[in-house]
N, C-alpha and C. Protein backbone atom coordinates (compact mmCIF):
# COMPACT_ATOMS: atom_id res chain seq x y z
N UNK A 1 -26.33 -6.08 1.80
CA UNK A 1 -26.31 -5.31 0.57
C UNK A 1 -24.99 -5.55 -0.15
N UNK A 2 -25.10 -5.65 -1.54
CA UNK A 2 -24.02 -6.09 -2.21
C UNK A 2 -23.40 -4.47 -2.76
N UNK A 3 -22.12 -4.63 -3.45
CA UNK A 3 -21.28 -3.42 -4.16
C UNK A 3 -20.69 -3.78 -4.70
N UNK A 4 -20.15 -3.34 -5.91
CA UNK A 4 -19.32 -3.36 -6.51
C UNK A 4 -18.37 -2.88 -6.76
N UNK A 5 -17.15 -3.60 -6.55
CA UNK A 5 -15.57 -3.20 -6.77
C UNK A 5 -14.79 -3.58 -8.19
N UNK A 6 -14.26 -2.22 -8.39
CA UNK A 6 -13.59 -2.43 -9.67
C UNK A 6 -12.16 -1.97 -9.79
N UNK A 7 -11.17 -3.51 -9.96
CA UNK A 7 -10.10 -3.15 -9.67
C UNK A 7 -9.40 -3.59 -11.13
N UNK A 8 -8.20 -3.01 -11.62
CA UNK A 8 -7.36 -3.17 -13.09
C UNK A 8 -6.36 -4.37 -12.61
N UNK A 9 -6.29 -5.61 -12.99
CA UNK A 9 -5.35 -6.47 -13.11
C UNK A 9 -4.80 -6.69 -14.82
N UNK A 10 -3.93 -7.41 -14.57
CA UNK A 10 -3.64 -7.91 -16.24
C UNK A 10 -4.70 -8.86 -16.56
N UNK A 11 -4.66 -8.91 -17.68
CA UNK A 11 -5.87 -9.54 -18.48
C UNK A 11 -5.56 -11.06 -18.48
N UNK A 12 -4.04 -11.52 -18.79
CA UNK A 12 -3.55 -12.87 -18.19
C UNK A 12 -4.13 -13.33 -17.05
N UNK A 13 -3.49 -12.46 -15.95
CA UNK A 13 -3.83 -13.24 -14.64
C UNK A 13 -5.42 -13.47 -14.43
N UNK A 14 -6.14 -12.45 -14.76
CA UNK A 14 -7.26 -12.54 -14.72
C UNK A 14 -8.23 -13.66 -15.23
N UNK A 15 -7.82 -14.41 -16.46
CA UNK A 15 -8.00 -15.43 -17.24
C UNK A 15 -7.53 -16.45 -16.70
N UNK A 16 -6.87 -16.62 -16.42
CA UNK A 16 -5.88 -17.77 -15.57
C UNK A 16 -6.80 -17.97 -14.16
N UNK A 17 -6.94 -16.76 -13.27
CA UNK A 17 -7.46 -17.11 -12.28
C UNK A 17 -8.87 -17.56 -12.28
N UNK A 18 -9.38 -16.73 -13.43
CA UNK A 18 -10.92 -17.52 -13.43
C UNK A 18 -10.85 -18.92 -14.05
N UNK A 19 -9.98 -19.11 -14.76
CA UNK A 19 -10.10 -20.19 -15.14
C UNK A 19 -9.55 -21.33 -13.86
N UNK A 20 -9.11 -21.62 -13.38
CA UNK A 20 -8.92 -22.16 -11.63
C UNK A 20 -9.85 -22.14 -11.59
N UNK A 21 -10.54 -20.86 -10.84
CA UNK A 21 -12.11 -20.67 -10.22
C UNK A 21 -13.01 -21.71 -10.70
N UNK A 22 -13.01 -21.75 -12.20
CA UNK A 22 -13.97 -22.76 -12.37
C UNK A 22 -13.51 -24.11 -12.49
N UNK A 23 -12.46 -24.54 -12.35
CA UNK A 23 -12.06 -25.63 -11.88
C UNK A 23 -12.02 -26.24 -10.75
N UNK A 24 -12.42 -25.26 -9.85
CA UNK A 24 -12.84 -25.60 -8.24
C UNK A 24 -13.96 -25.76 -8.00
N UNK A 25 -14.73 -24.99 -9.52
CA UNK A 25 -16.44 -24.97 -9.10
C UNK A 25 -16.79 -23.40 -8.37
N UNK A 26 -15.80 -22.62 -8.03
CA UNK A 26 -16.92 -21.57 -7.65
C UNK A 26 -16.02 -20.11 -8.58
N UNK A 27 -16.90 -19.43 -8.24
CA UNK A 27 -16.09 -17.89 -9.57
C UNK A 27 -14.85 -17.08 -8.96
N UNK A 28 -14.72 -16.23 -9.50
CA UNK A 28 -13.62 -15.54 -9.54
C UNK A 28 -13.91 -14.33 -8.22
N UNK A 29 -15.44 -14.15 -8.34
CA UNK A 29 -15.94 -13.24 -7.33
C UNK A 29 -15.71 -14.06 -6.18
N UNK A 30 -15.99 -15.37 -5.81
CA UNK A 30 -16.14 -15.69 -4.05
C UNK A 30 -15.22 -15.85 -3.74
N UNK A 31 -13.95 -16.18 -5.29
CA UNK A 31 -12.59 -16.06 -4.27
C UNK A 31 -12.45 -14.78 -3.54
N UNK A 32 -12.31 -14.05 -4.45
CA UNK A 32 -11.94 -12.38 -4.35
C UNK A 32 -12.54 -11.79 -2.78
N UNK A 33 -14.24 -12.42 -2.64
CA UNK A 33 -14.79 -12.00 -1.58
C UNK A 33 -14.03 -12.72 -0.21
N UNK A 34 -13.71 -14.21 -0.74
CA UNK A 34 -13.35 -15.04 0.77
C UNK A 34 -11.83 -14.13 1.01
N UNK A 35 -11.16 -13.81 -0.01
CA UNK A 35 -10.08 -13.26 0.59
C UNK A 35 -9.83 -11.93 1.16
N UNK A 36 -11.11 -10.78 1.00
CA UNK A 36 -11.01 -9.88 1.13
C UNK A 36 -11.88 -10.26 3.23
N UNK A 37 -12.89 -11.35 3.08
CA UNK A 37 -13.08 -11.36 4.41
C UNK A 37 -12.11 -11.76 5.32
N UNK A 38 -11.23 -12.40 4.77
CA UNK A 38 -10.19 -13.04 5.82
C UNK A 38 -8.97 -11.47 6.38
N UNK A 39 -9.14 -10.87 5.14
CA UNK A 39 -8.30 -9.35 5.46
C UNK A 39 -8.87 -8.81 6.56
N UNK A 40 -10.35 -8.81 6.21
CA UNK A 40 -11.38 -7.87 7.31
C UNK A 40 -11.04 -8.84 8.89
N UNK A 41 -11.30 -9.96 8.90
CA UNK A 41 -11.37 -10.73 9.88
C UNK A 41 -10.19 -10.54 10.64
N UNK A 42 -8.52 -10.80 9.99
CA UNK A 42 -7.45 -11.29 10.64
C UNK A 42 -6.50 -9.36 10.88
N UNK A 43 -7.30 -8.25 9.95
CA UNK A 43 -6.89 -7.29 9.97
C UNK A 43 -5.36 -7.04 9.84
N UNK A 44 -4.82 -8.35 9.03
CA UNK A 44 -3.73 -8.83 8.27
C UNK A 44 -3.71 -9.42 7.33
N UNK A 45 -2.25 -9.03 5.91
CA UNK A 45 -2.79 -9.87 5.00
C UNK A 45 -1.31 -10.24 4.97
N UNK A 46 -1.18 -11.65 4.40
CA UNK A 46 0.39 -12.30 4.75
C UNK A 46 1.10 -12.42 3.09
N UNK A 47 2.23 -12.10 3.11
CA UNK A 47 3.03 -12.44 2.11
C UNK A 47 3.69 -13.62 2.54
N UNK A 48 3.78 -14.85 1.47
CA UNK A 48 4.95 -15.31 1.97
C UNK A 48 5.88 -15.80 1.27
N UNK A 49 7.61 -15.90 1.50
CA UNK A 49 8.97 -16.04 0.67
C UNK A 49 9.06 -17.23 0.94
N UNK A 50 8.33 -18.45 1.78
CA UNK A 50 8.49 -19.57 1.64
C UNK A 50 7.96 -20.37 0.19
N UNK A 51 9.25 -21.11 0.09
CA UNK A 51 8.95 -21.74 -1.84
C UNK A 51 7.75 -22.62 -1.64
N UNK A 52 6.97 -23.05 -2.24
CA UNK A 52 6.15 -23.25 -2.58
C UNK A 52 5.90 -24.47 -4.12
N UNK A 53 6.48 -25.79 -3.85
CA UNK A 53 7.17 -27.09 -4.85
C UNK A 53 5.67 -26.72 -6.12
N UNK A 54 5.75 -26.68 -7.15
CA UNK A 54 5.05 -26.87 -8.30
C UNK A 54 4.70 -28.12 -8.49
N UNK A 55 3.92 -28.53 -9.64
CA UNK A 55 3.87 -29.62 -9.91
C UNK A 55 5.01 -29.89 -10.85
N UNK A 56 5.43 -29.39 -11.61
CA UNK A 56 6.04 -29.31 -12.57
C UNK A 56 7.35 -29.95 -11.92
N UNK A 57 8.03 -29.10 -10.99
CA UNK A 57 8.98 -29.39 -9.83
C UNK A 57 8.95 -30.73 -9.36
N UNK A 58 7.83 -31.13 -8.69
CA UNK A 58 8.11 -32.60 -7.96
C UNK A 58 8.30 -33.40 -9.13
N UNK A 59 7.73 -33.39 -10.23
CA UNK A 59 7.92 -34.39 -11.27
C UNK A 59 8.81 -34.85 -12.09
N UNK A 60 9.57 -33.20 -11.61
CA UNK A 60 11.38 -33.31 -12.12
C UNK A 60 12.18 -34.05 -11.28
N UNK A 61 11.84 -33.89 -10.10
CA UNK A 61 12.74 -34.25 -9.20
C UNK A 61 12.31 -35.62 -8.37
N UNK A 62 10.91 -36.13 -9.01
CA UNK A 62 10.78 -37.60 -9.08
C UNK A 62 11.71 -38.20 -10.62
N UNK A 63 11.78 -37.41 -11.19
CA UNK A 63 12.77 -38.11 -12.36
C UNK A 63 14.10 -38.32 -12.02
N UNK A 64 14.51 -37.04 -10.99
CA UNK A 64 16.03 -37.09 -10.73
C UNK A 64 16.23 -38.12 -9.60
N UNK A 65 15.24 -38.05 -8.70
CA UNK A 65 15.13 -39.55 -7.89
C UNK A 65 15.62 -40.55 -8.43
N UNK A 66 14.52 -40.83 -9.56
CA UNK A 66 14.90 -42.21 -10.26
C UNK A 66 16.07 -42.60 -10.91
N UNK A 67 16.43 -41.27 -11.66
CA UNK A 67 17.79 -41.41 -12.25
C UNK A 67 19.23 -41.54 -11.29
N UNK A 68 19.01 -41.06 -9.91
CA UNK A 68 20.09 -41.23 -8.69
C UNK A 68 19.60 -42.85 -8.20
N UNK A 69 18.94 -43.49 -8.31
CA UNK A 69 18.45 -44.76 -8.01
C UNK A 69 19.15 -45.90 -8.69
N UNK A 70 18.87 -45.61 -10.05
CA UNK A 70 19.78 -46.25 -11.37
C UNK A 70 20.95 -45.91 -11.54
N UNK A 71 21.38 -44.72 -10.90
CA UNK A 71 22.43 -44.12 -10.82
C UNK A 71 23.28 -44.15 -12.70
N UNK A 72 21.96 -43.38 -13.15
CA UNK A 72 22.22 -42.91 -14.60
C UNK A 72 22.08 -41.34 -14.66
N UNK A 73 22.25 -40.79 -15.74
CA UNK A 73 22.54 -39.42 -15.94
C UNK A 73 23.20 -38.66 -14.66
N UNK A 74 24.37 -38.87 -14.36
CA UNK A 74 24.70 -38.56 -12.64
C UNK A 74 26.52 -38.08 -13.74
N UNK A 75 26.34 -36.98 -12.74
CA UNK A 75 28.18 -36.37 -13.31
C UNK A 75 28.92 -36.92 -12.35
N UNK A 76 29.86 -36.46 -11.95
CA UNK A 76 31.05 -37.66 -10.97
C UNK A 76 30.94 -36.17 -10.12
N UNK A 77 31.66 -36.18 -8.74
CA UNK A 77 32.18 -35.51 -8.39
C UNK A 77 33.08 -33.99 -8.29
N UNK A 78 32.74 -32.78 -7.98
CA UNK A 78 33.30 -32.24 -8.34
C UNK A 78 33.57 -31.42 -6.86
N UNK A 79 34.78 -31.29 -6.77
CA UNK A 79 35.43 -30.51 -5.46
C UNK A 79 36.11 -29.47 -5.62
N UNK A 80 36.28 -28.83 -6.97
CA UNK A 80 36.88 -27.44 -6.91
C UNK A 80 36.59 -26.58 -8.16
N UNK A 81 37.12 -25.48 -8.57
CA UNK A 81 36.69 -24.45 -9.81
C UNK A 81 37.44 -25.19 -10.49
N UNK A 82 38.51 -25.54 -10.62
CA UNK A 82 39.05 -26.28 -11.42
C UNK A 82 38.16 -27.20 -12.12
N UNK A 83 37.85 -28.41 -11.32
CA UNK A 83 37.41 -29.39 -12.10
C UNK A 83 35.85 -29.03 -12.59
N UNK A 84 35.48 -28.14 -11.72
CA UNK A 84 34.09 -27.49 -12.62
C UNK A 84 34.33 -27.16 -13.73
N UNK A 85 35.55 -26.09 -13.70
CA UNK A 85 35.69 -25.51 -15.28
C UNK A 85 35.74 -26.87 -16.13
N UNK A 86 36.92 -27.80 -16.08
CA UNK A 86 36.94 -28.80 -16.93
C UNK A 86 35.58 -29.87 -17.06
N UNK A 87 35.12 -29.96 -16.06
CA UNK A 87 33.75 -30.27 -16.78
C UNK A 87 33.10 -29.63 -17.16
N UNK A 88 32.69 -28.40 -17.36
CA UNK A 88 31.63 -27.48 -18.19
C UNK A 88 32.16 -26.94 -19.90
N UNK A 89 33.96 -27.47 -19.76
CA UNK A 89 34.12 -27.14 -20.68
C UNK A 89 34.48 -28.38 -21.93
N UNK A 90 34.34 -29.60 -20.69
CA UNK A 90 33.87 -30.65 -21.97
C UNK A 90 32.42 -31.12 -22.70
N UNK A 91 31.48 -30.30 -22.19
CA UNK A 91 30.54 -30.94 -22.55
C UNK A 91 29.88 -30.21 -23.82
């Protein structure tokens, strides 16, 4: 037997997540359900503070790769407040 649950999110996330959903191919409901069985199942639900790379992220830092490769856009060295200050305050 099915029920219905009605819970208030923001209207963003909500849009956002269905929109995923159907980018995976299934709705917003079977996520909602697979995650609420895994609660029931593991009778735990996990947060976690481990980062988690974006896409956005690796693609920066495939740029900064490349640019440490060519060894272009690269500042020199810096070993103290001193020479921090003087470089932040020439640029």
């Amino acid at each position: 037997m099915k029920t219905a649950v009605s819970i208030k999110v923001d209207r963003d996330v909500k849009i956002h997540a269905q929109e995923l959903a159907k980018n995976l191919g299934i709705s917003l409901s079977t996520i909602l359900n697979a995650q609420l069985r895994q609660f029931v199942r593991d009778k735990a639900i996990t947060f976690s503070t481990v980062p988690k790379m974006t896409s956005e992220l690796e693609k920066l830092l495939t740029n900064v790769n490349i640019d440490i490769s060519k060894k272009k856009n690269l500042s020199k060295k810096i070993s103290n407040k001193k020479e921090l200050d003087l470089y932040f305050s020439s640029l």
